[in-house]
PDB file of N, CA and C in Angstrom:
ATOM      1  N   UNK A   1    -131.922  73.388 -30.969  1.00  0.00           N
ATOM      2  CA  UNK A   1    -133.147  74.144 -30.794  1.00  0.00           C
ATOM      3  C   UNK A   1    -134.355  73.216 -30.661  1.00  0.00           C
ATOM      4  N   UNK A   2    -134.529  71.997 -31.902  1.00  0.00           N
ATOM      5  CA  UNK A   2    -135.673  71.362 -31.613  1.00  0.00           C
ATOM      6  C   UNK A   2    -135.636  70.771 -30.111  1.00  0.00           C
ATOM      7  N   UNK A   3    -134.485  69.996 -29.551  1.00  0.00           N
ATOM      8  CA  UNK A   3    -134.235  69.461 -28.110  1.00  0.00           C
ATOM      9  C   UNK A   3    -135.293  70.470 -27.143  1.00  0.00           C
ATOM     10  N   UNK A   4    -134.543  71.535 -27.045  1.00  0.00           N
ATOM     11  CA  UNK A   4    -135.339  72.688 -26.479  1.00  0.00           C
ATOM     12  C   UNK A   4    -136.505  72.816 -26.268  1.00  0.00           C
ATOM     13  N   UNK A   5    -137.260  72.747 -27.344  1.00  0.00           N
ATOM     14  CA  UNK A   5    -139.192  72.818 -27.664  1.00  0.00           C
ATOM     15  C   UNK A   5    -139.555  71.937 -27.324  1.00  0.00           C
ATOM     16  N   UNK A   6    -138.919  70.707 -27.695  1.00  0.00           N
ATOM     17  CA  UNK A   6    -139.305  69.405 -27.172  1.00  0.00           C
ATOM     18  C   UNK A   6    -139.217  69.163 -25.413  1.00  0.00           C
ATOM     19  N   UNK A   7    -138.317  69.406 -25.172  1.00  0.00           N
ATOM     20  CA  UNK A   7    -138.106  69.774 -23.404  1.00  0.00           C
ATOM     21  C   UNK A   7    -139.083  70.784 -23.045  1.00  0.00           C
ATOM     22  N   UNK A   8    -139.733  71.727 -23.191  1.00  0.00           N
ATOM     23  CA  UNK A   8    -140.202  72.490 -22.927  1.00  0.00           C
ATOM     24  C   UNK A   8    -141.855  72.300 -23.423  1.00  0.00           C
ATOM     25  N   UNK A   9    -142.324  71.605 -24.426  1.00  0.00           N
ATOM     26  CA  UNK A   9    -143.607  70.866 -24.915  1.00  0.00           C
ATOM     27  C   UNK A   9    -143.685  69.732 -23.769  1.00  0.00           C
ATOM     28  N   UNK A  10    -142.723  68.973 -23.347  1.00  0.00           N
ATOM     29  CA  UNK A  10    -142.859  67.930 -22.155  1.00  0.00           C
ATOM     30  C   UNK A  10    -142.962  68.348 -21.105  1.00  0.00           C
ATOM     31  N   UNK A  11    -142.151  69.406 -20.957  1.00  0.00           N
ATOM     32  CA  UNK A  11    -142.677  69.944 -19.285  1.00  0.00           C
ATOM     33  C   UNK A  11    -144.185  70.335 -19.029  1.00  0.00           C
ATOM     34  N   UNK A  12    -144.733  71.602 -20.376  1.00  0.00           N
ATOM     35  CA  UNK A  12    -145.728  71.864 -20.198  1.00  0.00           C
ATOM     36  C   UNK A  12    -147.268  70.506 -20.578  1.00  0.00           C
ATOM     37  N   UNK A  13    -146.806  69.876 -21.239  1.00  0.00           N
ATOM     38  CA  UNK A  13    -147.572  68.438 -21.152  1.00  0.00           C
ATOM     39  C   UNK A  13    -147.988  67.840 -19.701  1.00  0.00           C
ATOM     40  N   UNK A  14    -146.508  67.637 -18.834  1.00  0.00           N
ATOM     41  CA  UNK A  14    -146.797  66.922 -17.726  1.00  0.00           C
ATOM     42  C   UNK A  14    -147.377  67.595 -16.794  1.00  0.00           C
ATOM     43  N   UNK A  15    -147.582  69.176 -16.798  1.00  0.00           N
ATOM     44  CA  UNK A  15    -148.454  70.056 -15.766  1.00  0.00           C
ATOM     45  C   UNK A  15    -149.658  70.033 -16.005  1.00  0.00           C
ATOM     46  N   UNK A  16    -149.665  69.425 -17.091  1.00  0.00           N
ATOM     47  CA  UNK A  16    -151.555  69.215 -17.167  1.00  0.00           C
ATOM     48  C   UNK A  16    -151.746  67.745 -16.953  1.00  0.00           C
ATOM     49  N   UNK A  17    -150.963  67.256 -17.073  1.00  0.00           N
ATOM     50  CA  UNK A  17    -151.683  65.484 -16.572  1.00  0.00           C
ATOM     51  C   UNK A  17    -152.133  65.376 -15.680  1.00  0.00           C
ATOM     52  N   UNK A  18    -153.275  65.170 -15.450  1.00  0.00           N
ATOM     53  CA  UNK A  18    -153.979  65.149 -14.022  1.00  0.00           C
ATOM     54  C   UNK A  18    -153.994  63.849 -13.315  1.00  0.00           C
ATOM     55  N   UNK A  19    -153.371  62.969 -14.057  1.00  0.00           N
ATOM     56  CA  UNK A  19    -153.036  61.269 -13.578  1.00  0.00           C
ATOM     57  C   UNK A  19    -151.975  61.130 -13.193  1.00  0.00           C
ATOM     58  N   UNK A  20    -150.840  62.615 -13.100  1.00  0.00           N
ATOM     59  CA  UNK A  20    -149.674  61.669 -13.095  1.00  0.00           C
ATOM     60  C   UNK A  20    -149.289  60.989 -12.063  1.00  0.00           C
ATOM     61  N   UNK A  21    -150.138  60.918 -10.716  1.00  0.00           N
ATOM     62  CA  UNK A  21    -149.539  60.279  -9.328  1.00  0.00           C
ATOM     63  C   UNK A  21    -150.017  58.926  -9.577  1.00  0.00           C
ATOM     64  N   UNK A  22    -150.570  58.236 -10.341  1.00  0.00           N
ATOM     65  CA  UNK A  22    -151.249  56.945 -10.630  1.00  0.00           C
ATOM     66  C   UNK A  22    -150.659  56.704 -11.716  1.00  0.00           C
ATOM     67  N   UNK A  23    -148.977  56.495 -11.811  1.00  0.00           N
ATOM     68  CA  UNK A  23    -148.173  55.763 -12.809  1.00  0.00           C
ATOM     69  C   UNK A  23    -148.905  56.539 -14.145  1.00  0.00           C
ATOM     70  N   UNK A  24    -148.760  57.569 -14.644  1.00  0.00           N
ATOM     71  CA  UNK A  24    -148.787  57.857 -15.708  1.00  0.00           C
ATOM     72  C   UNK A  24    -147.989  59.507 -16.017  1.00  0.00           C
ATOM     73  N   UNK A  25    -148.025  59.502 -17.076  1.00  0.00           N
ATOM     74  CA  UNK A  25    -147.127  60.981 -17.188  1.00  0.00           C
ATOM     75  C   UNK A  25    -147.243  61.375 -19.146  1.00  0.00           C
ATOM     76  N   UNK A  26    -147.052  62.713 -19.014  1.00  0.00           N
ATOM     77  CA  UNK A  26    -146.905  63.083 -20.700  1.00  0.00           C
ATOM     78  C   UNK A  26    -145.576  62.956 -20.914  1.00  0.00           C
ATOM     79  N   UNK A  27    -145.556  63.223 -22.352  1.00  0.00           N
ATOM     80  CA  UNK A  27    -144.516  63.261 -23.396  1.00  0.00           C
ATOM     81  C   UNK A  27    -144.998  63.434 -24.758  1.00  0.00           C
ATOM     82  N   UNK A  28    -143.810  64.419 -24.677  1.00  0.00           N
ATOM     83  CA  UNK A  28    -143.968  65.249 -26.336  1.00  0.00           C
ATOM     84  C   UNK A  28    -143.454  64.625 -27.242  1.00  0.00           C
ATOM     85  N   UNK A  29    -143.800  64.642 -28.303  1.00  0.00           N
ATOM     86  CA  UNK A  29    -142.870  63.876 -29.613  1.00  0.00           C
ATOM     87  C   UNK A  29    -143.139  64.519 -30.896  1.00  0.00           C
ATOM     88  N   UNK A  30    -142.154  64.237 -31.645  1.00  0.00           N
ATOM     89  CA  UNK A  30    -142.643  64.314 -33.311  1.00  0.00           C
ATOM     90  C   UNK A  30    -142.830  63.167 -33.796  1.00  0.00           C
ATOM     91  N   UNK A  31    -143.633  62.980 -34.751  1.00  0.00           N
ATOM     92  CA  UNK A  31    -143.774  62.174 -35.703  1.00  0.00           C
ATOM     93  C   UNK A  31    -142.660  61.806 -36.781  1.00  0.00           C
ATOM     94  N   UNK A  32    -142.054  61.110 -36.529  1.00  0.00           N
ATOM     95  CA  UNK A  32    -141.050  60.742 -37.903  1.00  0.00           C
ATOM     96  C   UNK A  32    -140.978  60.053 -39.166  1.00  0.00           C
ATOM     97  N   UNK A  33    -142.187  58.761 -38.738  1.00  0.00           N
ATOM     98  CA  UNK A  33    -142.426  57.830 -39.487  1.00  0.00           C
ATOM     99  C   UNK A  33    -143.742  57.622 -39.720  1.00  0.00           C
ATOM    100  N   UNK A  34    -144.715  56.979 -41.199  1.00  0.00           N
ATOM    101  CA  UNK A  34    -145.718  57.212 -41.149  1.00  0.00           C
ATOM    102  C   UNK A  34    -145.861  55.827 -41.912  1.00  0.00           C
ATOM    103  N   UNK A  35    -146.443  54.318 -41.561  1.00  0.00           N
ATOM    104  CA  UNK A  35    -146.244  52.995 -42.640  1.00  0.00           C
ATOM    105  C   UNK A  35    -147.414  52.965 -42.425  1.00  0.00           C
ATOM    106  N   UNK A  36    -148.504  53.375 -43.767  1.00  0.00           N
ATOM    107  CA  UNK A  36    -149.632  52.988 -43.784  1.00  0.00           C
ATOM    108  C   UNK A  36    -150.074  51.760 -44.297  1.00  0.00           C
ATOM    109  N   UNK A  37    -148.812  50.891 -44.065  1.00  0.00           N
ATOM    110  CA  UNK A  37    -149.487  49.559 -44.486  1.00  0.00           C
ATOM    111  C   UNK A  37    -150.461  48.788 -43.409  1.00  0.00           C
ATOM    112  N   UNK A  38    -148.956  49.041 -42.125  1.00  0.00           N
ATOM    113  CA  UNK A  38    -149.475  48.690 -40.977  1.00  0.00           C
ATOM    114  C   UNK A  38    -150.016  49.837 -39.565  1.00  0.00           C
ATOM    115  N   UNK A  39    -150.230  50.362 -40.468  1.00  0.00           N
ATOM    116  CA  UNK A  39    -151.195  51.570 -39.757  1.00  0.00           C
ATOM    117  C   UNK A  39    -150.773  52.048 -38.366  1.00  0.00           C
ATOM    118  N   UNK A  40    -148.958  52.235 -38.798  1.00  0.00           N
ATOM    119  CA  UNK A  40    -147.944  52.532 -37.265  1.00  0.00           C
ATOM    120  C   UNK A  40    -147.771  54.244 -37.583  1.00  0.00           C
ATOM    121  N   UNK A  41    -147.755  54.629 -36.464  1.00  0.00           N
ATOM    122  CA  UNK A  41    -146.873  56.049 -36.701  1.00  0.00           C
ATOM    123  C   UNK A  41    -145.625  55.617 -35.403  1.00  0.00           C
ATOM    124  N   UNK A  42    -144.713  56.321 -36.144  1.00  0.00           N
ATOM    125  CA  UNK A  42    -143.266  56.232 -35.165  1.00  0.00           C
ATOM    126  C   UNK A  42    -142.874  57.814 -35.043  1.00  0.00           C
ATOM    127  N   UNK A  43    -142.659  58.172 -33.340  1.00  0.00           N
ATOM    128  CA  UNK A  43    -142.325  59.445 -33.201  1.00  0.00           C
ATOM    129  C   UNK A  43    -141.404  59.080 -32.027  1.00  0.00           C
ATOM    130  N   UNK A  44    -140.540  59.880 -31.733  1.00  0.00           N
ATOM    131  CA  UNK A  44    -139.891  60.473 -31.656  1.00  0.00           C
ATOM    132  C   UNK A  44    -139.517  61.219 -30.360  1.00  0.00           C
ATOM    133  N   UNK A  45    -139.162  61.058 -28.734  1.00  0.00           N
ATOM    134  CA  UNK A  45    -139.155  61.873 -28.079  1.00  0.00           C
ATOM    135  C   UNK A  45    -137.986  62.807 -28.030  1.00  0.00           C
ATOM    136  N   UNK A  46    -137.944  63.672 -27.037  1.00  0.00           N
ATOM    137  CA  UNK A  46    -136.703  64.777 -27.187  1.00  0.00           C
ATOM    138  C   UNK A  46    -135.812  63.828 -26.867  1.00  0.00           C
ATOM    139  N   UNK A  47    -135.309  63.222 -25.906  1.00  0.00           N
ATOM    140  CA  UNK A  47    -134.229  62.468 -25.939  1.00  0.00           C
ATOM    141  C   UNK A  47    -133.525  61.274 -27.091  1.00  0.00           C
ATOM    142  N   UNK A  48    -134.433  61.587 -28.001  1.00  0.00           N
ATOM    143  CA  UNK A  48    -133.850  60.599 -29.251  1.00  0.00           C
ATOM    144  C   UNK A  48    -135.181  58.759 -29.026  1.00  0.00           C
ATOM    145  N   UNK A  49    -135.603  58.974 -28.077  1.00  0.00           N
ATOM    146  CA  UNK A  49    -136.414  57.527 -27.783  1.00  0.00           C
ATOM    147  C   UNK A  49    -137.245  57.007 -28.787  1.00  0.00           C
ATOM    148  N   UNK A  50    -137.720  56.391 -29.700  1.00  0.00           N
ATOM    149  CA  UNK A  50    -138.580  55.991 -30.898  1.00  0.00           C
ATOM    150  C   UNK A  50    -139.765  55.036 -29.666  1.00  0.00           C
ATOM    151  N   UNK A  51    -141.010  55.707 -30.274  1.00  0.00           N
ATOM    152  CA  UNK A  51    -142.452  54.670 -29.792  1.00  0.00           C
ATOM    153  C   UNK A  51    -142.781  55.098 -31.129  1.00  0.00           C
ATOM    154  N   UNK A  52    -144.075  53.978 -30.973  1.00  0.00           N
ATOM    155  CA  UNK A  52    -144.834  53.388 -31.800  1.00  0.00           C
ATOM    156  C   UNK A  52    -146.397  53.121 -31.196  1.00  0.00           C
ATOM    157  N   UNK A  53    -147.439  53.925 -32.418  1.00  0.00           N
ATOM    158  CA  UNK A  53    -148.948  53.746 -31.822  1.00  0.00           C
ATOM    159  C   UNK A  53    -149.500  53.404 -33.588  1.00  0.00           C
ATOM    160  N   UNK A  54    -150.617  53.070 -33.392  1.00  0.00           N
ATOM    161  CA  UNK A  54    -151.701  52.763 -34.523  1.00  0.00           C
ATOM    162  C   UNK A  54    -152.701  53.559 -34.640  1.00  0.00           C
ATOM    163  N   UNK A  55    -152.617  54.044 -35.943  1.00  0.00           N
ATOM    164  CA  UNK A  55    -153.802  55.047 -36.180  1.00  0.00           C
ATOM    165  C   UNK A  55    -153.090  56.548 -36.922  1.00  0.00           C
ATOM    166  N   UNK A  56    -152.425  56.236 -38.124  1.00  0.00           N
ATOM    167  CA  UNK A  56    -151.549  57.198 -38.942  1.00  0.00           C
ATOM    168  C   UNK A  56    -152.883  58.013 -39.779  1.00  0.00           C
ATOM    169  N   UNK A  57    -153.536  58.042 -39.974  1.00  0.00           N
ATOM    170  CA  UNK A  57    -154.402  58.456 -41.074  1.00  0.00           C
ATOM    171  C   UNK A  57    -154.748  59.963 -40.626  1.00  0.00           C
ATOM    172  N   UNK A  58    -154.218  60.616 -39.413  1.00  0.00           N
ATOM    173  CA  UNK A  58    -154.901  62.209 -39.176  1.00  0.00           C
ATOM    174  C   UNK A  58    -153.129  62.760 -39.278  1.00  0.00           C
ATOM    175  N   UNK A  59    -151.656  61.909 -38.858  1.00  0.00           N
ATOM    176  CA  UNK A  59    -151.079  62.348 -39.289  1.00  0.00           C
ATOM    177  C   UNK A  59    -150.056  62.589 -40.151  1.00  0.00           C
ATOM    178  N   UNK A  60    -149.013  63.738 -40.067  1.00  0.00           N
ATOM    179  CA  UNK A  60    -147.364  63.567 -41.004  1.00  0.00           C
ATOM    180  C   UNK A  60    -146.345  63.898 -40.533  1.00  0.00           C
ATOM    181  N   UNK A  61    -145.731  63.529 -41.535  1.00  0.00           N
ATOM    182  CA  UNK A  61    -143.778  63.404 -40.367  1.00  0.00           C
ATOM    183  C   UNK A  61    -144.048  65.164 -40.021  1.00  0.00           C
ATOM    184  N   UNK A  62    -143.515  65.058 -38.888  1.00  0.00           N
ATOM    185  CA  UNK A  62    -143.172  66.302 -38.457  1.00  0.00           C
ATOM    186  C   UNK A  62    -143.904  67.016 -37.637  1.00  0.00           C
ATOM    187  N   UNK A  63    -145.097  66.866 -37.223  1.00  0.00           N
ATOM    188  CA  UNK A  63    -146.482  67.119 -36.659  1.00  0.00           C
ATOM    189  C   UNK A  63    -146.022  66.222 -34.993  1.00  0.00           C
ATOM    190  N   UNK A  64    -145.876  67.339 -34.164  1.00  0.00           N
ATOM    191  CA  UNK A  64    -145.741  66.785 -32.768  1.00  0.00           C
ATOM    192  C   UNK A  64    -146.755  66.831 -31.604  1.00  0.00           C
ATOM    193  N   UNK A  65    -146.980  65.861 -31.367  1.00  0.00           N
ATOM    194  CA  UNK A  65    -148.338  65.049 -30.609  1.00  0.00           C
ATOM    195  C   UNK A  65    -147.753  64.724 -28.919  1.00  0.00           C
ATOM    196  N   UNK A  66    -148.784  64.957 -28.022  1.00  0.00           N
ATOM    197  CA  UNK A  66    -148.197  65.065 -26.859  1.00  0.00           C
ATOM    198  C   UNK A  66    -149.193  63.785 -26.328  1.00  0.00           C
ATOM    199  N   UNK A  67    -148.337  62.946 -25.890  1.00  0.00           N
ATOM    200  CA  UNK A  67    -148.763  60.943 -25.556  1.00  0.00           C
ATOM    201  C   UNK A  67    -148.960  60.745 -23.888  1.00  0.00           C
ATOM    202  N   UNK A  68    -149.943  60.313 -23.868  1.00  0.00           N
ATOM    203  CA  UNK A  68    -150.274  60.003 -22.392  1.00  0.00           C
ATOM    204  C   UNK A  68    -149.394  58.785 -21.862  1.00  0.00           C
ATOM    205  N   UNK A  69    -148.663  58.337 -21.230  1.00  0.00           N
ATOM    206  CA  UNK A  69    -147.940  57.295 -21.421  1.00  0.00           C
ATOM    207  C   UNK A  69    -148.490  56.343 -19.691  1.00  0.00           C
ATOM    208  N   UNK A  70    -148.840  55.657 -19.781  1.00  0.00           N
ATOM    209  CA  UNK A  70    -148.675  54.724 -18.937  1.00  0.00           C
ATOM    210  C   UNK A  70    -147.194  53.851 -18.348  1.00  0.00           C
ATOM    211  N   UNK A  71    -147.384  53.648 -17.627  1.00  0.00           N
ATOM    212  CA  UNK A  71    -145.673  53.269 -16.476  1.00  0.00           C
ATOM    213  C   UNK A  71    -145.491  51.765 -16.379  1.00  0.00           C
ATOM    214  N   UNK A  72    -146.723  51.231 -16.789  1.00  0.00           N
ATOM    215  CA  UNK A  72    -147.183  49.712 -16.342  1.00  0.00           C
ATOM    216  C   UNK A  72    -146.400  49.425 -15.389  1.00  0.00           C
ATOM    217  N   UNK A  73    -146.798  49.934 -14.201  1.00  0.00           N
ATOM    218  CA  UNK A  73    -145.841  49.857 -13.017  1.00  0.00           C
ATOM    219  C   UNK A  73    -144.509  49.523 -12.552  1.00  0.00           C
ATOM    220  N   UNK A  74    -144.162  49.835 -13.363  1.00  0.00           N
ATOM    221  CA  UNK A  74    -142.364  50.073 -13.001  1.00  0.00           C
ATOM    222  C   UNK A  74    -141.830  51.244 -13.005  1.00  0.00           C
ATOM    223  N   UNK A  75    -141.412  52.098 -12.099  1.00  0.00           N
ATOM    224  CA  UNK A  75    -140.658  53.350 -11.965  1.00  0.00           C
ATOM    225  C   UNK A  75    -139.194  53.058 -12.612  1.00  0.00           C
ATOM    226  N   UNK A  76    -138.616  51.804 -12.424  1.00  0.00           N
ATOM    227  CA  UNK A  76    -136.828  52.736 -12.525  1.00  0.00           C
ATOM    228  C   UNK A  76    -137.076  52.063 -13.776  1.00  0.00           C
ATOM    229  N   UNK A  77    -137.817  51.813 -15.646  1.00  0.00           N
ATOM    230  CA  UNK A  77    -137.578  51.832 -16.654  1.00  0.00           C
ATOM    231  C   UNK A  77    -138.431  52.350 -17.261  1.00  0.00           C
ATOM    232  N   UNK A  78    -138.490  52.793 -18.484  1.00  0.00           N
ATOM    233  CA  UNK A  78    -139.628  53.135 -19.487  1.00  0.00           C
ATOM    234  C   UNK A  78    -139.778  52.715 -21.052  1.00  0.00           C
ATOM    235  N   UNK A  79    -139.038  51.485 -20.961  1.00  0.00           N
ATOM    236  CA  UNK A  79    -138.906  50.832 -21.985  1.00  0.00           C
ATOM    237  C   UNK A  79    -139.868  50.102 -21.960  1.00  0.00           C
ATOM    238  N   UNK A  80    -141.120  49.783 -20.967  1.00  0.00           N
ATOM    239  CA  UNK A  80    -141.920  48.935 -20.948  1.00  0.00           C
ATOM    240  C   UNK A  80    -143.191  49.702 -20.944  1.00  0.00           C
ATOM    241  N   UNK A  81    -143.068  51.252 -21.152  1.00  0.00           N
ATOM    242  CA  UNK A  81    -144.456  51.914 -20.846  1.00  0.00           C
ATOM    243  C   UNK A  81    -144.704  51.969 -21.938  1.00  0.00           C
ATOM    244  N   UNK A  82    -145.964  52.360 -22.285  1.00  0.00           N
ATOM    245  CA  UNK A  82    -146.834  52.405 -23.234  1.00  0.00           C
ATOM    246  C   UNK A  82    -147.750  53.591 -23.525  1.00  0.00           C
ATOM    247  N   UNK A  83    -148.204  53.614 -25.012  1.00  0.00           N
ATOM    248  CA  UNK A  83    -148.970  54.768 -25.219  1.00  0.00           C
ATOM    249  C   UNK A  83    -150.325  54.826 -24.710  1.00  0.00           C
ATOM    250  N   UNK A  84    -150.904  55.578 -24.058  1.00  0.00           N
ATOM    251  CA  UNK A  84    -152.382  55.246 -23.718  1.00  0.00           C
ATOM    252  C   UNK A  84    -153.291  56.181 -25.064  1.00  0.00           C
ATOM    253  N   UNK A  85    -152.422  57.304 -24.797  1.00  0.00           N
ATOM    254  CA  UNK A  85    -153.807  58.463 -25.767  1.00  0.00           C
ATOM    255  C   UNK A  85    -152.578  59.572 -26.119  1.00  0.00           C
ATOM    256  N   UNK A  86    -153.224  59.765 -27.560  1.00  0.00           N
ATOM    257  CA  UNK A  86    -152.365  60.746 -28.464  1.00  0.00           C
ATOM    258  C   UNK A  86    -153.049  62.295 -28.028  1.00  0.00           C
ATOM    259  N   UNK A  87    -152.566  63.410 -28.615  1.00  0.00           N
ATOM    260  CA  UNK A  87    -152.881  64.630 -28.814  1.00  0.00           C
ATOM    261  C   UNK A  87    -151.930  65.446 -29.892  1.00  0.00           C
ATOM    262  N   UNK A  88    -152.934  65.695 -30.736  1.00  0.00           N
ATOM    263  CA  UNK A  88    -152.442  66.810 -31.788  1.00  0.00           C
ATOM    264  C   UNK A  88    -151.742  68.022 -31.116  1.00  0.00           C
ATOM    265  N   UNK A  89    -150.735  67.937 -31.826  1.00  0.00           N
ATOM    266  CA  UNK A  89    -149.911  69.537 -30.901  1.00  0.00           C
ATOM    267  C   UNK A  89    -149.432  70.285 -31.442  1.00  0.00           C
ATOM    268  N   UNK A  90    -149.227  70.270 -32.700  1.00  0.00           N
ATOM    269  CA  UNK A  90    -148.884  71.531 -34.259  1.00  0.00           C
ATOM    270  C   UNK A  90    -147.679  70.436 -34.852  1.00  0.00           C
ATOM    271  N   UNK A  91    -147.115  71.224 -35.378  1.00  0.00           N
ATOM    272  CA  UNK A  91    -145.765  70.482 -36.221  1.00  0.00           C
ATOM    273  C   UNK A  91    -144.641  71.303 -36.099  1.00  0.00           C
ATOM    274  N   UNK A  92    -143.747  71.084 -36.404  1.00  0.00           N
ATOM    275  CA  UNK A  92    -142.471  71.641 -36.495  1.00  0.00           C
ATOM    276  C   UNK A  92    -141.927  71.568 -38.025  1.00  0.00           C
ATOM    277  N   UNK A  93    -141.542  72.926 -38.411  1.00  0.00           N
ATOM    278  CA  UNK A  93    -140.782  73.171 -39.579  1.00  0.00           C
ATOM    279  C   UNK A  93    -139.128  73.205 -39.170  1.00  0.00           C
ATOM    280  N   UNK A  94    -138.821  72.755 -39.938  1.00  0.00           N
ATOM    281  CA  UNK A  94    -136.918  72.443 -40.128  1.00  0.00           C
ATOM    282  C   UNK A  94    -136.393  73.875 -41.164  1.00  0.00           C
TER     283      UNK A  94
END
């Protein structure tokens, strides 16, 4: 079921990106991890993928945020893209 929401939070993410023909695109995630030492949050996309951004202090595990992602110009990987800009998107209860 979560797969689902998550597929379906990403689709409706990427119909509003208004950048996406200039190497960029959304993606939905949850939050999984929260190390306020080093001020990381780790979330989570539907396909199981773990990123990492700075700036934990607005959230908590479970709270899914929809990420502007940059392509840094490479189409055939996305192991090299990056977060540009977060968005609060509610949370998910288990």
């Amino acid at each position: 079921m979560f797969t689902k929401i998550m597929a379906l939070l990403t689709l409706l993410c990427s119909l509003s990106c208004p950048i996406q023909d200039q190497g960029a695109y959304m993606r939905g995630m949850e939050v999984v991890n929260l190390d306020y030492q080093r001020d990381i949050v780790t979330c989570r996309d539907g396909v199981g993928f773990e990123w990492e951004y700075y700036g934990c202090e607005d959230y908590c595990e479970g709270d899914i945020v929809c990420c502007l992602m940059a392509t840094m110009g490479t189409e055939d990987t996305i192991f090299d893209d990056q977060i540009v800009m977060v968005d609060y998107s509610g949370f998910y209860t288990k």
